[in-house]
PDB file of N, CA and C in Angstrom:
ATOM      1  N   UNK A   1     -12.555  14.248  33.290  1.00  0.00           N
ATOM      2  CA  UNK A   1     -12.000  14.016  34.611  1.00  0.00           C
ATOM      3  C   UNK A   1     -10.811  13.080  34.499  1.00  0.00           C
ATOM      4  N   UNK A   2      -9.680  13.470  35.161  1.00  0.00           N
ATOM      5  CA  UNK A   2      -8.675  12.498  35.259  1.00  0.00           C
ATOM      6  C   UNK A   2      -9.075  11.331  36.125  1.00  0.00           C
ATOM      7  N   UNK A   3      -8.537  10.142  35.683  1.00  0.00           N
ATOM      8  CA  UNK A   3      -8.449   8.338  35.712  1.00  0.00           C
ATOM      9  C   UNK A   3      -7.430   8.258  36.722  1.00  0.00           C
ATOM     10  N   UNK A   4      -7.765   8.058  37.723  1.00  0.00           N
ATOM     11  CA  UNK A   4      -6.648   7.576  38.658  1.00  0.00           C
ATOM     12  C   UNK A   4      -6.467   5.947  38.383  1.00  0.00           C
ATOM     13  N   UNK A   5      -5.029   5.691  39.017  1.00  0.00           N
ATOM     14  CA  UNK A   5      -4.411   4.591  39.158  1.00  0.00           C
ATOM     15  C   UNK A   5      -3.383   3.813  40.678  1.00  0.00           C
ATOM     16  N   UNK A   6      -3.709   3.115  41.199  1.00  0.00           N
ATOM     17  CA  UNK A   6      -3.336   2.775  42.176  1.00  0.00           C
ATOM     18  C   UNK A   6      -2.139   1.905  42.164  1.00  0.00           C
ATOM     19  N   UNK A   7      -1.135   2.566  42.217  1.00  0.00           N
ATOM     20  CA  UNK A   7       0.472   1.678  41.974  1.00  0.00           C
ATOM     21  C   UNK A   7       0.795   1.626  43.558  1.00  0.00           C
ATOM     22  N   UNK A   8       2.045   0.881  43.307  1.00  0.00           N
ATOM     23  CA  UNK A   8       2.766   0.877  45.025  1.00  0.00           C
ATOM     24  C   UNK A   8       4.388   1.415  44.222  1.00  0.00           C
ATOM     25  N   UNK A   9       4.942   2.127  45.293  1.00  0.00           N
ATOM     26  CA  UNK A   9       5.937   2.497  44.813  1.00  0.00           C
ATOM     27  C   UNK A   9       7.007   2.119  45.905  1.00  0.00           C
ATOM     28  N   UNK A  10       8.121   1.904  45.915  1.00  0.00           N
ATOM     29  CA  UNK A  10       9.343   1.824  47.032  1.00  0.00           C
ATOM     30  C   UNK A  10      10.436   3.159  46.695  1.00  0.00           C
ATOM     31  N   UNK A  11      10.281   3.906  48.035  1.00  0.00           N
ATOM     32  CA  UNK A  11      11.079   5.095  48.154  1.00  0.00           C
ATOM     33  C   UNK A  11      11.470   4.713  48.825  1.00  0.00           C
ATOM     34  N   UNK A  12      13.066   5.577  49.249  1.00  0.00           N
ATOM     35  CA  UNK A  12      13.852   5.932  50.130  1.00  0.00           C
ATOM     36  C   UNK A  12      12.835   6.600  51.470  1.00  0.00           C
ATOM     37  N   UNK A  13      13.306   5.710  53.306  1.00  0.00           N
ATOM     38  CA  UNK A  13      12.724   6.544  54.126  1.00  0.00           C
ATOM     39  C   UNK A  13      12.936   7.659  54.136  1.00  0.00           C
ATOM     40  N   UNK A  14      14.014   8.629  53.870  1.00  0.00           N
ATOM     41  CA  UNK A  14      14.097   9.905  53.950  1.00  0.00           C
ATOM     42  C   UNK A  14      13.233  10.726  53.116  1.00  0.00           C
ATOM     43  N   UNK A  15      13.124  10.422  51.906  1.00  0.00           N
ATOM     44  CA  UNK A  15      12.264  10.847  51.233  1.00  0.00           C
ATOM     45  C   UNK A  15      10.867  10.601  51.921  1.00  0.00           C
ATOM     46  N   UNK A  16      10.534  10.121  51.964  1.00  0.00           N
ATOM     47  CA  UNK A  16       8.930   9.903  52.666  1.00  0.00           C
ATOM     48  C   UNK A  16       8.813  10.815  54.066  1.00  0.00           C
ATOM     49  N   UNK A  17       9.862   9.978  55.052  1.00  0.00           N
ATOM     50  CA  UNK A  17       9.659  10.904  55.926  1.00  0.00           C
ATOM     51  C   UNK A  17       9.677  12.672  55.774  1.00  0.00           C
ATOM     52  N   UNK A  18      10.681  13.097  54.676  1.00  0.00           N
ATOM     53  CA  UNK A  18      10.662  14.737  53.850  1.00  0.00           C
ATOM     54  C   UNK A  18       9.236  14.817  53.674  1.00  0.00           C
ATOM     55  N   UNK A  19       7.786  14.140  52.944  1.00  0.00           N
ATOM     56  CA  UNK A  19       7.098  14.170  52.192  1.00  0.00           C
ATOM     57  C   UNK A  19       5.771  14.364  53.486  1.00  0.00           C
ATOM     58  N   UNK A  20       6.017  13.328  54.481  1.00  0.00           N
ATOM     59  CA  UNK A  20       4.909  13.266  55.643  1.00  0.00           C
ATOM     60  C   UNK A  20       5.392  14.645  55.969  1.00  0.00           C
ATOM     61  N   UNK A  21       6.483  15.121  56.777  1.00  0.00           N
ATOM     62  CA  UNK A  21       6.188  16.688  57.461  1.00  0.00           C
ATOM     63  C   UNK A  21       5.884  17.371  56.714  1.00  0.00           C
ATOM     64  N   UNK A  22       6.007  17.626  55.090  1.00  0.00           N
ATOM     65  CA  UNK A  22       5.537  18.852  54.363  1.00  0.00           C
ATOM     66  C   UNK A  22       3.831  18.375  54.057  1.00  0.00           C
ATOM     67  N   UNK A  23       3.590  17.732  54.366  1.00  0.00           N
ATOM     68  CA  UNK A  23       1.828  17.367  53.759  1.00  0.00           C
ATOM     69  C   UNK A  23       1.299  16.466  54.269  1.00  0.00           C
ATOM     70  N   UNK A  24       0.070  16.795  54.715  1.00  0.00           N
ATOM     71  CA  UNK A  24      -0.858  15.854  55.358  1.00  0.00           C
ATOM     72  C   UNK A  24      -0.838  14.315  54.627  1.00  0.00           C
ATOM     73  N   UNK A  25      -1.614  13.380  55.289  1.00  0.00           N
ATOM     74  CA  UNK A  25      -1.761  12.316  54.727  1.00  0.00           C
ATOM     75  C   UNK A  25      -2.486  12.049  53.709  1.00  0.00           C
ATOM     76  N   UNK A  26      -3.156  13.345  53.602  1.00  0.00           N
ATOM     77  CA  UNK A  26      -4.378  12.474  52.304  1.00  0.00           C
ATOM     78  C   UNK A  26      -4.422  13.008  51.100  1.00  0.00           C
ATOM     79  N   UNK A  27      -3.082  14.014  51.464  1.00  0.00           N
ATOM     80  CA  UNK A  27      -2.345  14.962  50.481  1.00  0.00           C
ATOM     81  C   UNK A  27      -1.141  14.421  49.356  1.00  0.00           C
ATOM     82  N   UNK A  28      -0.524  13.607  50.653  1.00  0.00           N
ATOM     83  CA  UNK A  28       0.607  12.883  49.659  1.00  0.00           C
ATOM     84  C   UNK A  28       0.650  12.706  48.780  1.00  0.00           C
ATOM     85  N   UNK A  29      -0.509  11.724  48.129  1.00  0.00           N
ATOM     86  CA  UNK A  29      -0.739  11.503  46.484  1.00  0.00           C
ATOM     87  C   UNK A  29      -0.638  12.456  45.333  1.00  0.00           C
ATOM     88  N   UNK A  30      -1.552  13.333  46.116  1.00  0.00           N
ATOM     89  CA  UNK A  30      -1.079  14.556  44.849  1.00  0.00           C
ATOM     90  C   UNK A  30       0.192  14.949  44.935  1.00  0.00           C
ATOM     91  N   UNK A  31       0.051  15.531  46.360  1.00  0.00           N
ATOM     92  CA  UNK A  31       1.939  15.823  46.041  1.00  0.00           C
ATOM     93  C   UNK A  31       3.292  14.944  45.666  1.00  0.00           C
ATOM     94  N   UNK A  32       3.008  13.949  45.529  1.00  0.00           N
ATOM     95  CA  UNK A  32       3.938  12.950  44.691  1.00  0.00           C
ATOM     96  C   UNK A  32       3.596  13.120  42.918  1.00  0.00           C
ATOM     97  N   UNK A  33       2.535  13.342  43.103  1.00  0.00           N
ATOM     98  CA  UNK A  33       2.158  13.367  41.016  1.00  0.00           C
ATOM     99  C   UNK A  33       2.599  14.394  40.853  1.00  0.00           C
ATOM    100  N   UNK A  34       2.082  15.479  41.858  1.00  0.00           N
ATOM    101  CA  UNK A  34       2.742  16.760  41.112  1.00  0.00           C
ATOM    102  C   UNK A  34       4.352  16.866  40.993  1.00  0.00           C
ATOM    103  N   UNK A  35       5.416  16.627  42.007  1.00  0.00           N
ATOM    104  CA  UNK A  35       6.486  16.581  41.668  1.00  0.00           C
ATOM    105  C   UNK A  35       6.797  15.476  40.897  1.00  0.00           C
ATOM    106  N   UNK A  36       6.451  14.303  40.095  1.00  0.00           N
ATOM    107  CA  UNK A  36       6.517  13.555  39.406  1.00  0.00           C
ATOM    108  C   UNK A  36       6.643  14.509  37.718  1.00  0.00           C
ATOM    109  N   UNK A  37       5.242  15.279  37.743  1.00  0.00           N
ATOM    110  CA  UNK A  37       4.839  15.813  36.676  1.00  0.00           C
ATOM    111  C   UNK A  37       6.001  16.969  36.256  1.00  0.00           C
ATOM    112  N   UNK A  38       5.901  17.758  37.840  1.00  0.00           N
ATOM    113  CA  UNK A  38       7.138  18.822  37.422  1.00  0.00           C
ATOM    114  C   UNK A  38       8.657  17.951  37.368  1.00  0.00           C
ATOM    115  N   UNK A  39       8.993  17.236  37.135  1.00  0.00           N
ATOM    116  CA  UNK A  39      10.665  16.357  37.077  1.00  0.00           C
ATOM    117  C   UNK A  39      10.027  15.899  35.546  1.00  0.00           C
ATOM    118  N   UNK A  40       9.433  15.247  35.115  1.00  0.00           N
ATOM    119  CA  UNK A  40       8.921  14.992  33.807  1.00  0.00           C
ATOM    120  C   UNK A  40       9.112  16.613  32.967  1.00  0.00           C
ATOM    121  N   UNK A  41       8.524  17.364  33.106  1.00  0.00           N
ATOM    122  CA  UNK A  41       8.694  18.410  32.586  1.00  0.00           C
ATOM    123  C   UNK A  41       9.361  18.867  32.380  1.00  0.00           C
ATOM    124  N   UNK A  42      10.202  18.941  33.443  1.00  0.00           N
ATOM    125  CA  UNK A  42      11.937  20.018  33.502  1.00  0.00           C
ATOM    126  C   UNK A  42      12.885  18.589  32.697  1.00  0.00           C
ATOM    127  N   UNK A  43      12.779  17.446  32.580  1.00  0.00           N
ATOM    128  CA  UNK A  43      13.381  16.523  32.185  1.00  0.00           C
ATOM    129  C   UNK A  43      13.380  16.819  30.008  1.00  0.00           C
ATOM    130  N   UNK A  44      12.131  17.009  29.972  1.00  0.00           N
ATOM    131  CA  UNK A  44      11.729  17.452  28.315  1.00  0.00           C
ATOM    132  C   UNK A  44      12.047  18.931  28.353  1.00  0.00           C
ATOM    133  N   UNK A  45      12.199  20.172  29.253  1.00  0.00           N
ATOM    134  CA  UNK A  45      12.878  21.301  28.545  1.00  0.00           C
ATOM    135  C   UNK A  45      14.305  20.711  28.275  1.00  0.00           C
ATOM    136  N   UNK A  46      15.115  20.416  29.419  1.00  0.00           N
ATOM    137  CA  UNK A  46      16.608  19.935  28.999  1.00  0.00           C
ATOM    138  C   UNK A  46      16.593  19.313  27.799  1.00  0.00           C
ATOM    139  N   UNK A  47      15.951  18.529  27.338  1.00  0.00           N
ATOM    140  CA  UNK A  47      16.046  17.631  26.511  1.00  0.00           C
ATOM    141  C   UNK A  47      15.726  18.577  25.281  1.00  0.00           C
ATOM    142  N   UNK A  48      14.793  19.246  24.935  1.00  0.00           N
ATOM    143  CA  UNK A  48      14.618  19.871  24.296  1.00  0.00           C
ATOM    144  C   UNK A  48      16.115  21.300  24.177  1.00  0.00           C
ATOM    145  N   UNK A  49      16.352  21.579  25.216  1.00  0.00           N
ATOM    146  CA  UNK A  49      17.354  22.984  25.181  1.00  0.00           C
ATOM    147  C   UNK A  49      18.828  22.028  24.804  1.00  0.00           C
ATOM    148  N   UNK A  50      18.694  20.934  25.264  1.00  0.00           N
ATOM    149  CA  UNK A  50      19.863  20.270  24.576  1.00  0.00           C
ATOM    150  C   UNK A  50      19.853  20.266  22.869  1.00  0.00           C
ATOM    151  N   UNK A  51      18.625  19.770  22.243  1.00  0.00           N
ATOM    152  CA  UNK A  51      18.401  19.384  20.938  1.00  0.00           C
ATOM    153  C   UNK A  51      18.479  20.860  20.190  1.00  0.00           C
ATOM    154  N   UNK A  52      18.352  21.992  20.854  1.00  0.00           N
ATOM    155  CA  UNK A  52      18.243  22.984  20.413  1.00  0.00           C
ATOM    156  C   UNK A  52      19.690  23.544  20.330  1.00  0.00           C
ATOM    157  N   UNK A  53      20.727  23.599  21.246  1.00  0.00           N
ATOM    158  CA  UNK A  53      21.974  23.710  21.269  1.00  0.00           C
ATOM    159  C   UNK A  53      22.943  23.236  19.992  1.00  0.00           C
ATOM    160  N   UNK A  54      22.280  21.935  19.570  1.00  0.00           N
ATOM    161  CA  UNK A  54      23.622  20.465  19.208  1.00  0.00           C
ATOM    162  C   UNK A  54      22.708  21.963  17.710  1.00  0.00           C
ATOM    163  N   UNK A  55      21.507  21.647  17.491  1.00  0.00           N
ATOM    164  CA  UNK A  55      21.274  22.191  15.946  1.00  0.00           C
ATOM    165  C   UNK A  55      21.510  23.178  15.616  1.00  0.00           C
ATOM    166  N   UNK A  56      21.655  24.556  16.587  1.00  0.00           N
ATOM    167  CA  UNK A  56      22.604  25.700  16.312  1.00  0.00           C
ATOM    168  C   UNK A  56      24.078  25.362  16.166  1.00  0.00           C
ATOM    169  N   UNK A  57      24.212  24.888  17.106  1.00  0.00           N
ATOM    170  CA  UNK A  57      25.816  24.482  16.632  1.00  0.00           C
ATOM    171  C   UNK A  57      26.012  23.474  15.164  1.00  0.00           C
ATOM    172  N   UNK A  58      24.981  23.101  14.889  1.00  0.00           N
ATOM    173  CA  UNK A  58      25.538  22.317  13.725  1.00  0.00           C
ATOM    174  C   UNK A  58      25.210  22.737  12.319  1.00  0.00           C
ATOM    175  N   UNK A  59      24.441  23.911  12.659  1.00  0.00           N
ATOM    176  CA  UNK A  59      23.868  24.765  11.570  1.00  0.00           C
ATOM    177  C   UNK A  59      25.115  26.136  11.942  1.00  0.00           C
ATOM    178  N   UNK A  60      26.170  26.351  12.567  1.00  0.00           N
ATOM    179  CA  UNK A  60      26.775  28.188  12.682  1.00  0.00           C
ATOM    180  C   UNK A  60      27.410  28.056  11.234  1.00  0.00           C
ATOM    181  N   UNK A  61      27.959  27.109  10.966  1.00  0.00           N
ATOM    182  CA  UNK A  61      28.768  27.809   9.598  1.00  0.00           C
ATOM    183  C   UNK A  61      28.134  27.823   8.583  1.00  0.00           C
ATOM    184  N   UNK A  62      26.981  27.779   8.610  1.00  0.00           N
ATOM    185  CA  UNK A  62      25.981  27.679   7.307  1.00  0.00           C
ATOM    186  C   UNK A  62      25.304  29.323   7.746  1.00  0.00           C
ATOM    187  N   UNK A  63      25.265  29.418   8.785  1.00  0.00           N
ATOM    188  CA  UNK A  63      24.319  30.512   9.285  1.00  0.00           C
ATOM    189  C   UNK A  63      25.539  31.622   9.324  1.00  0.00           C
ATOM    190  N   UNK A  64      26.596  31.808   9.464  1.00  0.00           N
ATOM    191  CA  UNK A  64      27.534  32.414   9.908  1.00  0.00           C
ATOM    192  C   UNK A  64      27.721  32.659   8.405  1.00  0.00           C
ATOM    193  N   UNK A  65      28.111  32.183   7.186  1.00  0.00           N
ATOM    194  CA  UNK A  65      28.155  32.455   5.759  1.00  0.00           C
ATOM    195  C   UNK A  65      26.825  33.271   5.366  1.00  0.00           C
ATOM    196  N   UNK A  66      25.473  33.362   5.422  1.00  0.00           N
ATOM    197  CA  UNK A  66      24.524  33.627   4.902  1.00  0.00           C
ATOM    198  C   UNK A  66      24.899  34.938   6.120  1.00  0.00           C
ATOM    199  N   UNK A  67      24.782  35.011   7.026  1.00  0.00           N
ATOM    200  CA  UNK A  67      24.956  36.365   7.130  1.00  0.00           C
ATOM    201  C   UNK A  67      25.883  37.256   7.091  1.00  0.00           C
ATOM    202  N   UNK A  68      27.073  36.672   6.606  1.00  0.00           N
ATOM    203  CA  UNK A  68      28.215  37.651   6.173  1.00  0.00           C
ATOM    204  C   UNK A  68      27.507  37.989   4.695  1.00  0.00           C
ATOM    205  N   UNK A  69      27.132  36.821   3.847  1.00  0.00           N
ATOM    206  CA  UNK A  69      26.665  37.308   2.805  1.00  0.00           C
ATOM    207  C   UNK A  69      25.752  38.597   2.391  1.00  0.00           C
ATOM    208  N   UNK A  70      24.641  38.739   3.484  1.00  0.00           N
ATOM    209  CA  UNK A  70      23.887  39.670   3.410  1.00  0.00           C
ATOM    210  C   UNK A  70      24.334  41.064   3.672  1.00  0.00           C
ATOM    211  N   UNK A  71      24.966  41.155   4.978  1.00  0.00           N
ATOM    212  CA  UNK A  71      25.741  41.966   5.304  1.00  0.00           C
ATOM    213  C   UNK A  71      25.674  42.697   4.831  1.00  0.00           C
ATOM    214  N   UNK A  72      26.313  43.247   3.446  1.00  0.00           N
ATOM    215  CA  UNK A  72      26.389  44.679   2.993  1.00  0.00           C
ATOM    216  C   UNK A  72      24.683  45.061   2.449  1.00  0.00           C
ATOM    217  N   UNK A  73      23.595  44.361   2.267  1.00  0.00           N
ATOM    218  CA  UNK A  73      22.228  44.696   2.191  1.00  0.00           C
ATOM    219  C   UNK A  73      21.641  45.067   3.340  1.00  0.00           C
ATOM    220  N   UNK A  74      22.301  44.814   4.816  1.00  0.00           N
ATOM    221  CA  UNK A  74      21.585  45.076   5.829  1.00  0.00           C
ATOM    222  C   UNK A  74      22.025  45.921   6.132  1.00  0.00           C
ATOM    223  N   UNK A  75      23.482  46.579   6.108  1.00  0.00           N
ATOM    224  CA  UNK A  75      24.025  48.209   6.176  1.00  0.00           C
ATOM    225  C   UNK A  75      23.472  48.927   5.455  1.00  0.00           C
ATOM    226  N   UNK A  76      23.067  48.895   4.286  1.00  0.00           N
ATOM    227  CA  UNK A  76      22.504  49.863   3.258  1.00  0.00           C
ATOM    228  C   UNK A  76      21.010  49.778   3.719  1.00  0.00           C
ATOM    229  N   UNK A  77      20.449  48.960   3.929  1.00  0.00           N
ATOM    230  CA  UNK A  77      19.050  49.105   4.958  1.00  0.00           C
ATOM    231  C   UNK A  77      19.121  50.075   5.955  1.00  0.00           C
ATOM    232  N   UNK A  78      19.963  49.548   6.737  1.00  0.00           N
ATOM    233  CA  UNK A  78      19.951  50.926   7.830  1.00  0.00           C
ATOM    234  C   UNK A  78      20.750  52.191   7.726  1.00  0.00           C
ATOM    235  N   UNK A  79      21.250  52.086   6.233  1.00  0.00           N
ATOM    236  CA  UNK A  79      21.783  53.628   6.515  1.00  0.00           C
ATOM    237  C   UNK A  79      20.048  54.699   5.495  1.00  0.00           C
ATOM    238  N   UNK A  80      19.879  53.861   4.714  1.00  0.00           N
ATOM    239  CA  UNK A  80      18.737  54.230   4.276  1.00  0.00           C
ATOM    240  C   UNK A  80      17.465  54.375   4.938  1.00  0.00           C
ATOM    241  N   UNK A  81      17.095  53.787   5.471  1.00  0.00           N
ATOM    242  CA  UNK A  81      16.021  53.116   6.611  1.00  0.00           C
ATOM    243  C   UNK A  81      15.845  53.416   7.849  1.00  0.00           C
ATOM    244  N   UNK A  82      16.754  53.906   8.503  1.00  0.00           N
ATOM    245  CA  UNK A  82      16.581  53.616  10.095  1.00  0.00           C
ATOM    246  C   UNK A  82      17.202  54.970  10.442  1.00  0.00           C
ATOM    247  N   UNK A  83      16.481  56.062  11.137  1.00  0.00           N
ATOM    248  CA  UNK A  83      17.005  57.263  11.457  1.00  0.00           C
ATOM    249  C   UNK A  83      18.442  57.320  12.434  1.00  0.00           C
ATOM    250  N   UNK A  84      18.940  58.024  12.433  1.00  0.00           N
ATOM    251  CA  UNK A  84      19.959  57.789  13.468  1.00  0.00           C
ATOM    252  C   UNK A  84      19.282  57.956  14.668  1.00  0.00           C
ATOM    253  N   UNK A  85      19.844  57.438  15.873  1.00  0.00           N
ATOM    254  CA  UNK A  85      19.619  56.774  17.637  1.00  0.00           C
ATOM    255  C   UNK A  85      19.553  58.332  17.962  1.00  0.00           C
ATOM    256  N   UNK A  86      20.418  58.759  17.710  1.00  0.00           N
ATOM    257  CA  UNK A  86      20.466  60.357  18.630  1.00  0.00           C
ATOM    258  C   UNK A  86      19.759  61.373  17.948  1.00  0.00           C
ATOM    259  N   UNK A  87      19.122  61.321  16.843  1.00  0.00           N
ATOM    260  CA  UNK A  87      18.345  62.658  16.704  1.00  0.00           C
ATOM    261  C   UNK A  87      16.940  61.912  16.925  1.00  0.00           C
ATOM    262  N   UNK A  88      16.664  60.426  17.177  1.00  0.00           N
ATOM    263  CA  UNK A  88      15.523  60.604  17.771  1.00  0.00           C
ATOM    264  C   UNK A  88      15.278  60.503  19.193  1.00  0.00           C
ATOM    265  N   UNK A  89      16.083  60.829  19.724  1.00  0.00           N
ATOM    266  CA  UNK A  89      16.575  60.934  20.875  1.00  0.00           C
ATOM    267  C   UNK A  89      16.509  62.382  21.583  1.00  0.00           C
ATOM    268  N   UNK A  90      16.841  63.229  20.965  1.00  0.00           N
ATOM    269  CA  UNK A  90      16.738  64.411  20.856  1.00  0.00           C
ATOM    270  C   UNK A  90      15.310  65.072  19.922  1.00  0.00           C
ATOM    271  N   UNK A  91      14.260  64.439  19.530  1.00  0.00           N
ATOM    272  CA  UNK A  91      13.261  64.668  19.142  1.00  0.00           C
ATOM    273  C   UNK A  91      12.457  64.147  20.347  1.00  0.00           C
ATOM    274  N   UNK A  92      12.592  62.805  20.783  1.00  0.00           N
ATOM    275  CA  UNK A  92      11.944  63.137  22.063  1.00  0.00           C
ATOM    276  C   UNK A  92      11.539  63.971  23.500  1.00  0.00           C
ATOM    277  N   UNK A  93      13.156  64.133  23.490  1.00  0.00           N
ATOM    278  CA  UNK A  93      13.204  64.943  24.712  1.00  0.00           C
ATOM    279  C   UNK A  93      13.106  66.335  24.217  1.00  0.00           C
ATOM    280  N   UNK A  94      12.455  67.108  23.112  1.00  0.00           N
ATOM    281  CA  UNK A  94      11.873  68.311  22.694  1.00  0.00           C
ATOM    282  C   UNK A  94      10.334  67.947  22.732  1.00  0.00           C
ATOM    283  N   UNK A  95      10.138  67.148  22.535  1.00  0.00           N
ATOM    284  CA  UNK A  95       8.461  66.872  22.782  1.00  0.00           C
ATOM    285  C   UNK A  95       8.340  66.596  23.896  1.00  0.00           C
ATOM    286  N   UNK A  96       8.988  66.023  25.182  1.00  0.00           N
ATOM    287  CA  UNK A  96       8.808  65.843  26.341  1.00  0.00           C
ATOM    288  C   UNK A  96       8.612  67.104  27.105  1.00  0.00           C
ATOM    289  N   UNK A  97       9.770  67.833  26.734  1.00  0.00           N
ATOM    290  CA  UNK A  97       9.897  69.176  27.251  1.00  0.00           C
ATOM    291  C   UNK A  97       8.451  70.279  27.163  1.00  0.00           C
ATOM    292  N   UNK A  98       8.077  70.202  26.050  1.00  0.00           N
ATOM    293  CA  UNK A  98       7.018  71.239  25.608  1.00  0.00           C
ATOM    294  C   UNK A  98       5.523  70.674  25.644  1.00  0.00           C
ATOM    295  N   UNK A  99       5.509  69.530  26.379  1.00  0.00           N
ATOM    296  CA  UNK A  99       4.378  69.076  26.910  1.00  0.00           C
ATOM    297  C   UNK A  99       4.299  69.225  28.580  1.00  0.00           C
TER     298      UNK A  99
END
């Protein structure tokens, strides 16, 4: 079971008064944790989609070399490997047909 804690907080009246018409009185509490919890949250994706940004960008020319490098192994993969788009394309729509 969650541990409650009894703080006092100082808001802005507008805010409060926003908070009394959307929710009863005995509601408030939660609905202050919960938008507490969701601003905490959305605060660590940014933070996270930031940290994720700076390390692609600081990894492209390392990543941008290794896959030019490969390059001619991944054409010869798919010319070997991978049927062409339009004849299975046209194998479907012959089995579609005759079902």
């Amino acid at each position: 079971m969650l541990t409650k804690e009894k703080v006092t907080l100082t808001l802005p009246s507008d805010v409060m008064e926003t908070v009394r018409s959307l929710v009863p009185p005995r509601r408030q509490s939660q609905f202050i944790a919960e938008a507490i919890r969701y601003f905490v949250a959305e605060q660590q994706r940014k933070s996270l989609r930031e940290r994720l940004i700076a390390g692609y960008q600081a990894n492209a020319a390392a990543d941008s070399a290794l896959a030019s490098e490969w390059s001619a192994v991944e054409d010869e993969a798919w010319l070997n490997h991978v049927p062409p788009y339009a004849a299975e394309e046209g194998a479907d729509d012959a089995a579609n047909s005759a079902g």
